[in-house]
Protein backbone atom coordinates (compact mmCIF):
# COMPACT_ATOMS: atom_id res chain seq x y z
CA UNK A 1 0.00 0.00 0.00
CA UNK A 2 1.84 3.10 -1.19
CA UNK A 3 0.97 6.36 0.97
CA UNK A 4 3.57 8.39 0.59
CA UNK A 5 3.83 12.23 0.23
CA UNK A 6 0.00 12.20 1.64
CA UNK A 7 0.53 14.49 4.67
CA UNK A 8 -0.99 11.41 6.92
CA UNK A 9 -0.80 12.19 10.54
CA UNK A 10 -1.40 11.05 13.77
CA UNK A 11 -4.62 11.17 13.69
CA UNK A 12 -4.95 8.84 10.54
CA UNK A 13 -2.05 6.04 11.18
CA UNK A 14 -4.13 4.45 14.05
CA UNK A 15 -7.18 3.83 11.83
CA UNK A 16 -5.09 2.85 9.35
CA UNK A 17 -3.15 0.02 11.77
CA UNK A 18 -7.19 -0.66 12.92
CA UNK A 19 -8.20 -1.84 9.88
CA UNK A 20 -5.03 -3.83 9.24
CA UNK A 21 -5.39 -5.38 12.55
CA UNK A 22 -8.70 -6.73 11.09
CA UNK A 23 -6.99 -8.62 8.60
CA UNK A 24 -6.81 -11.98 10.14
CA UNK A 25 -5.20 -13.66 7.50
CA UNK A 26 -2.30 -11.23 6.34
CA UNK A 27 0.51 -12.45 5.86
CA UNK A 28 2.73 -10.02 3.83
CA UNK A 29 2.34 -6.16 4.26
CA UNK A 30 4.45 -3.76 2.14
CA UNK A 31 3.14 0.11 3.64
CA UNK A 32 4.75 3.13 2.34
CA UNK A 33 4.18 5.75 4.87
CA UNK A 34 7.24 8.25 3.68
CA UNK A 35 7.15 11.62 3.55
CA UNK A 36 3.93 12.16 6.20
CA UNK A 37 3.36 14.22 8.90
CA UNK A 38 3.57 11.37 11.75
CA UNK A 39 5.37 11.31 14.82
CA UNK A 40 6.14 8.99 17.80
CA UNK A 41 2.42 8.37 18.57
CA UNK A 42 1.28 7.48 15.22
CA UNK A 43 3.94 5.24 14.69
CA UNK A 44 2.83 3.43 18.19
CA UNK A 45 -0.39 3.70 17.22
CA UNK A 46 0.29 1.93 13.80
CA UNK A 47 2.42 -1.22 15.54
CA UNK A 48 0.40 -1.64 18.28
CA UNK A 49 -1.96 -2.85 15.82
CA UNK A 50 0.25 -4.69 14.08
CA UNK A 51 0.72 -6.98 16.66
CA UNK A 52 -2.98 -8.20 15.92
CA UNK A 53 -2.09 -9.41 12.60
CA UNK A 54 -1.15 -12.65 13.97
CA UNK A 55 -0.17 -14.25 10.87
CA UNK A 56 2.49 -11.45 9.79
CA UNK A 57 5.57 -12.89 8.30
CA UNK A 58 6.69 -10.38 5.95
CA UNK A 59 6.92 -6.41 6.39
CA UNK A 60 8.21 -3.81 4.89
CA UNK A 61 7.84 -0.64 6.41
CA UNK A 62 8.86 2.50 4.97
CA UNK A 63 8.58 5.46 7.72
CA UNK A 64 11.61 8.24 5.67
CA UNK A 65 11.07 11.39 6.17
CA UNK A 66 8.74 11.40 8.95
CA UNK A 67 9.46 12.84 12.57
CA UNK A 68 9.29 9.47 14.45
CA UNK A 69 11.77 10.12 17.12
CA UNK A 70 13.75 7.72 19.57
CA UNK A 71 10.29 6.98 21.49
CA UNK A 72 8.72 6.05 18.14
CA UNK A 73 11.33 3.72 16.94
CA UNK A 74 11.86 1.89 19.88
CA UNK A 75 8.01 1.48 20.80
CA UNK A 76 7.51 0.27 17.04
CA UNK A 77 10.41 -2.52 17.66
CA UNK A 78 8.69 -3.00 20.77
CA UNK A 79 5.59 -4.10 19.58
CA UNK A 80 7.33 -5.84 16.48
CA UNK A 81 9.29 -8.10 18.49
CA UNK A 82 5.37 -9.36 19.76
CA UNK A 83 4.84 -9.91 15.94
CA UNK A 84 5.51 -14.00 16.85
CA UNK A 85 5.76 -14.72 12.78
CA UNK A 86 7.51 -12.11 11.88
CA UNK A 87 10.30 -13.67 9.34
CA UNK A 88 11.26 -10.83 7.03
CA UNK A 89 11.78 -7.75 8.24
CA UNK A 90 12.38 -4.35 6.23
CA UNK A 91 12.16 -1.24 7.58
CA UNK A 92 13.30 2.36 6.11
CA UNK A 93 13.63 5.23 8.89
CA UNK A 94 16.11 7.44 6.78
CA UNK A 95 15.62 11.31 8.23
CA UNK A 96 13.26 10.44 11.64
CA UNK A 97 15.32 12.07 14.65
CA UNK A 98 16.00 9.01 15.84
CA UNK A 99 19.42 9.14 17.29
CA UNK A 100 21.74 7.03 19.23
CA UNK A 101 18.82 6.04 21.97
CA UNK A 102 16.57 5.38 19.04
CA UNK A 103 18.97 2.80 17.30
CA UNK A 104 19.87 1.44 20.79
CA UNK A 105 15.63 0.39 21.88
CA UNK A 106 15.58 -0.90 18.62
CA UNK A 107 18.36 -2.97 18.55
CA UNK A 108 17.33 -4.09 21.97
CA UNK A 109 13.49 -5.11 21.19
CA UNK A 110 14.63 -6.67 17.87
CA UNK A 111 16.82 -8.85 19.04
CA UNK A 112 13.72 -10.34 20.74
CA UNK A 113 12.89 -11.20 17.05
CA UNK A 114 13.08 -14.99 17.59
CA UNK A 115 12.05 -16.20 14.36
CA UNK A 116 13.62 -13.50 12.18
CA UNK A 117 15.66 -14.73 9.55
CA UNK A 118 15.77 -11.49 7.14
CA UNK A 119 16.34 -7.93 8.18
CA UNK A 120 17.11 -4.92 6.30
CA UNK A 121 17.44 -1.57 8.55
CA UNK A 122 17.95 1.55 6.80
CA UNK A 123 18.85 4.66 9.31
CA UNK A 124 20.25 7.31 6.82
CA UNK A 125 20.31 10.96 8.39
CA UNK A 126 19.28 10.28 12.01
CA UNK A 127 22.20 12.38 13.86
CA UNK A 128 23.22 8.96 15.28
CA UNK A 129 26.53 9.43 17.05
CA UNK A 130 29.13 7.62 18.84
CA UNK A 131 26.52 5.60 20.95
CA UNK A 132 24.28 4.71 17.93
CA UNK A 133 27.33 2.89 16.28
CA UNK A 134 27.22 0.74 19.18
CA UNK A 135 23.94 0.02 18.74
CA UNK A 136 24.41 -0.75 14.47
CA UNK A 137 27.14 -3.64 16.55
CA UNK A 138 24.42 -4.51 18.69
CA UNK A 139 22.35 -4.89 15.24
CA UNK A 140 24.81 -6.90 13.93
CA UNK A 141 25.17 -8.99 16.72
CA UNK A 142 21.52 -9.75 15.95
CA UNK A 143 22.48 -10.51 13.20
CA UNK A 144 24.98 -13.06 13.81
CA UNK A 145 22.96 -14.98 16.63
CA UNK A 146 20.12 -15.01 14.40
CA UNK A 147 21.47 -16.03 11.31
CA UNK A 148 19.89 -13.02 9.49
């Protein structure tokens, strides 16, 4: 579902993630939320969902250019990591604000990922520092243990 450039917000990514939730039987999900309006509570609001979509084994998630935030990013791995399923993994943050705390929840909650074996991570332009190559190791690491 392509939805870029839309100037979605908030206030429309939880009905969105409602309605997907709904979907009982989905099992691949491509969403192409880039270049939105949404923010740490619509991105929440979008995964908490998710989670409902018990059969989810493929996602790609494309958030660029959006104002997501460290909070965002690491609720959404979070509740991604409850996505039981979840084999393939994609998801593009490039230009969110995430920073070094950002990368480092993520890292964390994915590596709860037990069944993943495919993940793509794409964190271009997200004033990630010293601390947030750390966490890319710690993503690696995932990596590694995983077999990814």
């Amino acid at each position: 579902m392509k939805q870029y450039d839309n100037e979605i917000s908030d206030n429309d990514v939880p009905c969105l993630g409602f309605g997907l939730a709904k979907c009982s039987n989905l099992t691949d999900l491509t969403l192409d939320l880039s270049y939105n309006k949404i923010y740490a509570i619509g991105a929440l609001g979008l995964c908490s969902d998710l989670v409902n979509c018990t059969n989810l084994s493929n996602l790609n998630l494309n958030l660029n250019f959006n104002q997501i935030g460290a909070t965002g990013v690491s609720g959404l791995g979070t509740d991604l990591a409850k996505c039981t399923n979840l084999s393939t993994l994609k998801l593009q943050l490039c230009q969110n604000k995430i920073g070094d705390v950002g990368v480092s929840g993520l890292g964390f909650a994915l590596a709860k990922c037990t069944n993943l074996s495919n993940l793509a991570l794409d964190f271009y332009h997200n004033q990630i520092g010293d601390q947030g190559d750390q966490a890319q190791v710690l993503v690696q690491q995932i990596a590694l243990n995983y077999k990814i």
